[in-house]
Protein backbone atom coordinates (compact mmCIF):
# COMPACT_ATOMS: atom_id res chain seq x y z
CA UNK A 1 -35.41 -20.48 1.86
CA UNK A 2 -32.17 -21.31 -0.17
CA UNK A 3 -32.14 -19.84 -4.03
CA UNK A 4 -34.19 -22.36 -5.53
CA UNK A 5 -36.83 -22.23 -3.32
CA UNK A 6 -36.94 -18.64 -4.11
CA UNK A 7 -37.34 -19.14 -7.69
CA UNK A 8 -39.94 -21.78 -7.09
CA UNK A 9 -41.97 -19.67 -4.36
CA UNK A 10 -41.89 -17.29 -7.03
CA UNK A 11 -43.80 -19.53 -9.43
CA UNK A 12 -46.07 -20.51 -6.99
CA UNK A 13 -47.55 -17.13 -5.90
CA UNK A 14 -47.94 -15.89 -9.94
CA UNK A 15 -49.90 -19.28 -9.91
CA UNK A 16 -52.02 -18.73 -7.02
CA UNK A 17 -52.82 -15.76 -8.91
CA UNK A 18 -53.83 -16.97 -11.70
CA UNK A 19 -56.18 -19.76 -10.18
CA UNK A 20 -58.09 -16.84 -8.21
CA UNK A 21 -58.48 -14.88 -11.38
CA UNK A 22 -62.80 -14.57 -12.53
CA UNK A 23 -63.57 -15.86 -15.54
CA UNK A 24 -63.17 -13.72 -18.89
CA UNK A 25 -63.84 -12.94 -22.21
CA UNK A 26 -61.56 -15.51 -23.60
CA UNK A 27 -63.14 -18.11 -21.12
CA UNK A 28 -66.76 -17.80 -21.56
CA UNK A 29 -66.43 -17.49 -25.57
CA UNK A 30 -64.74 -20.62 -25.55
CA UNK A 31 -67.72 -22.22 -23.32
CA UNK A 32 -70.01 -21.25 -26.58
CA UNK A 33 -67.30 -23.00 -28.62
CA UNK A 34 -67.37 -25.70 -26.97
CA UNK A 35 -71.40 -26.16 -26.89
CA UNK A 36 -71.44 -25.62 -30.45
CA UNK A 37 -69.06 -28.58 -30.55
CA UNK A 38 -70.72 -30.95 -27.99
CA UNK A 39 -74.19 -29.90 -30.37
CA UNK A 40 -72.45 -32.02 -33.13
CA UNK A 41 -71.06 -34.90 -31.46
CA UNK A 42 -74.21 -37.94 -30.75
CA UNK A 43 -75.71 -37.87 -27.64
CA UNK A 44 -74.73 -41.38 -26.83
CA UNK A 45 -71.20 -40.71 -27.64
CA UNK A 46 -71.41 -37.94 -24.49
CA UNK A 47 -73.33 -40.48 -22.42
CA UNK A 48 -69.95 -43.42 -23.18
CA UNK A 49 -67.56 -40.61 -22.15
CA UNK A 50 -69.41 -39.72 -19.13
CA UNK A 51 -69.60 -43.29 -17.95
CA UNK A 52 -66.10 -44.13 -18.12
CA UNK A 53 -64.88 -41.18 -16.75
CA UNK A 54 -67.46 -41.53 -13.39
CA UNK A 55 -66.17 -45.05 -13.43
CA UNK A 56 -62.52 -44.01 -13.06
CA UNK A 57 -62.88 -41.70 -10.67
CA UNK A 58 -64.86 -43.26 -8.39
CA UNK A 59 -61.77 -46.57 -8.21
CA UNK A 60 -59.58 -43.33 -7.44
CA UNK A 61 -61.74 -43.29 -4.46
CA UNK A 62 -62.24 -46.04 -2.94
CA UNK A 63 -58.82 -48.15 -3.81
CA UNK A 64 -56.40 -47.97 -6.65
CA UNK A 65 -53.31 -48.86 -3.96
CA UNK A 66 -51.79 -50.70 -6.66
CA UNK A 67 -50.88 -47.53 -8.44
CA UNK A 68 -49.48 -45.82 -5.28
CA UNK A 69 -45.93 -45.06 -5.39
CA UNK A 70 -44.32 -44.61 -1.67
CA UNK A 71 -43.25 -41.83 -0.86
CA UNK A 72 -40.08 -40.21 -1.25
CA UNK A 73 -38.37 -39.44 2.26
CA UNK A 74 -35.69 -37.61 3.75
CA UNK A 75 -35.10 -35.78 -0.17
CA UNK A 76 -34.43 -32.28 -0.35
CA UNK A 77 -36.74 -29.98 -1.84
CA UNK A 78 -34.77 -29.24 -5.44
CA UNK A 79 -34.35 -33.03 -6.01
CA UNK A 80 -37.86 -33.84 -5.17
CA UNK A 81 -38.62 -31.52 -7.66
CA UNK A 82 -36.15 -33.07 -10.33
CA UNK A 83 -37.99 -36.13 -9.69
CA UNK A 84 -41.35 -34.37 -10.74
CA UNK A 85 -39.81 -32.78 -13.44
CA UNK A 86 -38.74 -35.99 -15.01
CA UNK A 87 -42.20 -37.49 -14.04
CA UNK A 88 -44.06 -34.97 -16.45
CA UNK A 89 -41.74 -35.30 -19.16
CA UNK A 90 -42.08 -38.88 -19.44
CA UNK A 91 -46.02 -39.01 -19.12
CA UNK A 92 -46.24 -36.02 -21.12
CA UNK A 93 -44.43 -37.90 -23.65
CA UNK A 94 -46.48 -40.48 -23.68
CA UNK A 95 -49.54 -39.21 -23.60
CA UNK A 96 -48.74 -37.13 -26.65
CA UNK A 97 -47.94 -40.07 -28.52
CA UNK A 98 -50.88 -41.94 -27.03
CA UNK A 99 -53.02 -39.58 -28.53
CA UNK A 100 -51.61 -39.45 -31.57
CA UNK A 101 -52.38 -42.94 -32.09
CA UNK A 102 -55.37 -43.15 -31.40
CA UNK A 103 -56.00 -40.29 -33.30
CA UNK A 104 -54.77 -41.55 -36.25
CA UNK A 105 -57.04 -44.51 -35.93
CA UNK A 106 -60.55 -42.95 -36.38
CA UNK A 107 -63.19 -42.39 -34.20
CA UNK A 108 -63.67 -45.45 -32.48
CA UNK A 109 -59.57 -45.61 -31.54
CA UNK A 110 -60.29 -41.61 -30.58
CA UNK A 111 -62.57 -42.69 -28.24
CA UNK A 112 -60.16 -44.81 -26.63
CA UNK A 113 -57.85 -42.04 -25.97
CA UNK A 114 -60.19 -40.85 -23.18
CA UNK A 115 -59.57 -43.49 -20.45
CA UNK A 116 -55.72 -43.78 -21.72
CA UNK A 117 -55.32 -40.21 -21.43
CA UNK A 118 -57.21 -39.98 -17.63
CA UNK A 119 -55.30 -43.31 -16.11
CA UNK A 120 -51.91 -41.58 -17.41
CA UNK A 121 -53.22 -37.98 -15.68
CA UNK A 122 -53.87 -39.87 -12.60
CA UNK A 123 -51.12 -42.29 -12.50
CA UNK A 124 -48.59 -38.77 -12.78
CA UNK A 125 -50.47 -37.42 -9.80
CA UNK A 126 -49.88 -40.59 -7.72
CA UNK A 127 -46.10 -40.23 -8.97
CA UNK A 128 -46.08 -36.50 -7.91
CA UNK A 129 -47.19 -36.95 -4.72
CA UNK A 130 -44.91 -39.88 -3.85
CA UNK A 131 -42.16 -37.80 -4.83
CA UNK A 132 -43.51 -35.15 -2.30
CA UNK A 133 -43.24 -37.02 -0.05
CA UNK A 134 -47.55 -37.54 0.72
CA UNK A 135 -48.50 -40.81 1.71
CA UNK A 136 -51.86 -41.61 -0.84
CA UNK A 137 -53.40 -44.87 1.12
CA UNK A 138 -54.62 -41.65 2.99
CA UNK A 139 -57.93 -41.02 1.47
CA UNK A 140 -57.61 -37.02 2.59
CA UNK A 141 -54.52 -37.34 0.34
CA UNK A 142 -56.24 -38.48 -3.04
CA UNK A 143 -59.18 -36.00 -1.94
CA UNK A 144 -56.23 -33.49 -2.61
CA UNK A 145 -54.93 -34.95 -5.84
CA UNK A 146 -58.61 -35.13 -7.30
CA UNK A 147 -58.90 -31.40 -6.48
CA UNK A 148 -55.69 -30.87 -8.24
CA UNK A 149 -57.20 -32.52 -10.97
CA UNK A 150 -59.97 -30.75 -10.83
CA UNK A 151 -57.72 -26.93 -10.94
CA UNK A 152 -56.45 -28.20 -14.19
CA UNK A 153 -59.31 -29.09 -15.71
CA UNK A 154 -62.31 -26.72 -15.01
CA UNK A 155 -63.68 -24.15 -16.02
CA UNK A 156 -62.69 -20.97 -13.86
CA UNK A 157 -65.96 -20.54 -12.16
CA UNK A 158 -65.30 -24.04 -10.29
CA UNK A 159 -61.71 -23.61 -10.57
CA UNK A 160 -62.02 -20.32 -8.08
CA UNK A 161 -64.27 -22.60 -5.79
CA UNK A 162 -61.76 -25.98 -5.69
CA UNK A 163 -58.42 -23.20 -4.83
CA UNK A 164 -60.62 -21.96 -1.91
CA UNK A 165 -61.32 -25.62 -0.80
CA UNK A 166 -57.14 -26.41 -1.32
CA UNK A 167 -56.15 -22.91 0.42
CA UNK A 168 -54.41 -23.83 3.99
CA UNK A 169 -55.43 -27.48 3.69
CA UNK A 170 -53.53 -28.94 6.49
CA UNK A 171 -56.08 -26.67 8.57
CA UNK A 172 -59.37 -27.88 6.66
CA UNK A 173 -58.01 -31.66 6.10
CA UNK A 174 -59.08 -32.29 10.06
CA UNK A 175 -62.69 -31.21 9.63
CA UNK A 176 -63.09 -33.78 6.65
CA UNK A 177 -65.52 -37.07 7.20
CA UNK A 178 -63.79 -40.40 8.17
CA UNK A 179 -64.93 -41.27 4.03
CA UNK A 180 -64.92 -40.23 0.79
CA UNK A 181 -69.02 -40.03 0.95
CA UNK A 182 -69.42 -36.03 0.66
CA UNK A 183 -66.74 -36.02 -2.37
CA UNK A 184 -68.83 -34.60 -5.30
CA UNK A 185 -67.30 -36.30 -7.64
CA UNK A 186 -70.63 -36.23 -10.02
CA UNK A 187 -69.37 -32.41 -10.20
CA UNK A 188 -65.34 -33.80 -11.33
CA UNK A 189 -66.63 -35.78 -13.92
CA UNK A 190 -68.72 -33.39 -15.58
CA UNK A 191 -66.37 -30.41 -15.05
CA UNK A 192 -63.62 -32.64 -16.52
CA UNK A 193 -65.73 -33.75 -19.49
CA UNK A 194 -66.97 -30.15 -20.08
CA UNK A 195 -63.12 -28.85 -20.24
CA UNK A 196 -61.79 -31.97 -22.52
CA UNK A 197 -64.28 -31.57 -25.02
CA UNK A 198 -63.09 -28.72 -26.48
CA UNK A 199 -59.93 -29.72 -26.50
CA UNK A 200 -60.21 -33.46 -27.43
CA UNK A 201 -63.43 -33.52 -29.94
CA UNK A 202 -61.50 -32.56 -33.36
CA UNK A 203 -59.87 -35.61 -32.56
CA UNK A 204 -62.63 -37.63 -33.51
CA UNK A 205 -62.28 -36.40 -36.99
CA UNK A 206 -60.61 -37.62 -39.94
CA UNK A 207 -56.86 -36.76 -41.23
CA UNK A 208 -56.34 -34.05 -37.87
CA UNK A 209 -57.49 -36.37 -35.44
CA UNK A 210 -53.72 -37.99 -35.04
CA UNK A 211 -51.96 -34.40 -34.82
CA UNK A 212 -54.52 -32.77 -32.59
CA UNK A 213 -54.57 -35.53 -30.52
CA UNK A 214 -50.21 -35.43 -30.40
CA UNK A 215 -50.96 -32.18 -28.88
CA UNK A 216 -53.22 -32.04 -27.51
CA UNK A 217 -52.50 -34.66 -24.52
CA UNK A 218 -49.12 -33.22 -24.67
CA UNK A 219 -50.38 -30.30 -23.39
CA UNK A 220 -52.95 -31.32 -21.01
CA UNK A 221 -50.35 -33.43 -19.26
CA UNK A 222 -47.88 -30.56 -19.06
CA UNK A 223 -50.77 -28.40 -18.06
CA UNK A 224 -51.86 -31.07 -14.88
CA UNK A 225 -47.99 -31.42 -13.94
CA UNK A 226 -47.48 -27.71 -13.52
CA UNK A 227 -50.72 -27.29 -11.22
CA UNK A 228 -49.70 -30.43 -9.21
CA UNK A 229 -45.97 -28.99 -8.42
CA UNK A 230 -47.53 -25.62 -7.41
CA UNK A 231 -50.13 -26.79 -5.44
CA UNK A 232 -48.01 -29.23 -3.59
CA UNK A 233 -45.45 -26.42 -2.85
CA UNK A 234 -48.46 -24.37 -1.54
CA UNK A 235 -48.37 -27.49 1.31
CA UNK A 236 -44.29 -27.33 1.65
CA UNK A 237 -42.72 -24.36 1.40
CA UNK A 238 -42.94 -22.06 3.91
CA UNK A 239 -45.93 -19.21 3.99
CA UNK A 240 -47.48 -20.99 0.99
CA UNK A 241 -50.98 -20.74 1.94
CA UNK A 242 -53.51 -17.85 1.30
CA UNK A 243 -51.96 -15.36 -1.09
């Protein structure tokens, strides 16, 4: 590996680490935070999120080519890399100020943020993996992305599970069905709905719901970008499975 890919194997392993790491005090006292929060929030309000969510995710599945970049070939590691890099800065961008909008605008606009903010998550993945060079109108592929998705946003009881199911995946991608049928994706929604919430609910209120929502996406979007370029350079660079 040249110096670079040092630096970034580097990254990687501390990473690997951390998604492997059990779930601690900070993590199960923000659980209770965040069912105190869900306890104030109508149950019907829940049961919109949920169904908007469940029917993103499942046109993930089963199409979506129009948002499939192609991928990058015959690119050297460091500037595929650039190319991510420049990815999450512009969707982090605009999801920050996405959610500061809509913030701004009261409940029913803070609503809204939640399909904006998931269709700019996933439309970074689909960029990310282009620029990796992965093909997506390979179902196995978007299996992968969703999982990535899922390593940002869980909690780290299912987060320990997904890395296990990601772990040497070019081995386990040929015992996969010919179809996306055994994909739990009931599980995605609810794990991504669970982790949002706490995160995206004081954006519902009045006068903070435009700055928490500003940074809120800003950081959920650099958080997915940063688990997307390590868990694709698990795939690339050499010895990057198991830990």
């Amino acid at each position: 590996m040249n110096h670079y890919e040092q630096i970034a194997f580097s990254e990687m392993r501390r990473w690997q680490f951390n998604m492997q790491r059990p779930p601690g005090i900070l993590n199960r006292f923000s659980k209770k935070t965040q069912d105190k929060l869900n306890a104030l929030i109508p149950e019907k309000v829940h049961k919109g999120i949920t169904v908007v969510i469940k029917q993103m995710i499942h046109a993930v599945l089963f199409g979506a080519k129009h948002t499939t970049a192609k991928p990058l070939t015959n690119a050297a590691f460091i500037l595929r890399e650039q190319t991510v890099k420049e990815k999450i800065k512009f969707y982090r961008s605009a999801a920050a100020v996405e959610g500061g909008i809509t913030g701004a605008g009261g409940i029913l606009m803070g609503l809204a943020d939640f399909p904006l903010l998931l269709a700019l998550k996933l439309k970074l993945l689909y960029e990310i993996a282009a620029a990796y060079g992965f093909d997506l109108d390979d179902y196995r592929e978007r299996v992968y992305l969703l999982h990535i998705f899922e390593l940002a946003f869980s909690s780290a009881a299912h987060r320990n599970r997904v890395y296990e199911k990601m772990d040497r995946w070019d081995l386990k991608v040929k015992e996969m069905p010919a179809d996306v049928s055994a994909f739990d994706w009931r599980r995605f929604q609810q794990e991504y709905r669970d982790y949002i919430d706490l995160a995206k609910m004081a954006q519902l209120l009045p006068v903070i719901g435009a700055p928490v929502g500003f940074i809120a996406n800003y950081n959920l979007v650099k958080k997915l970008g940063v688990t997307a370029m390590n868990a694709y350079r698990m795939r690339i660079l050499p010895a990057g499975a198991g830990l």
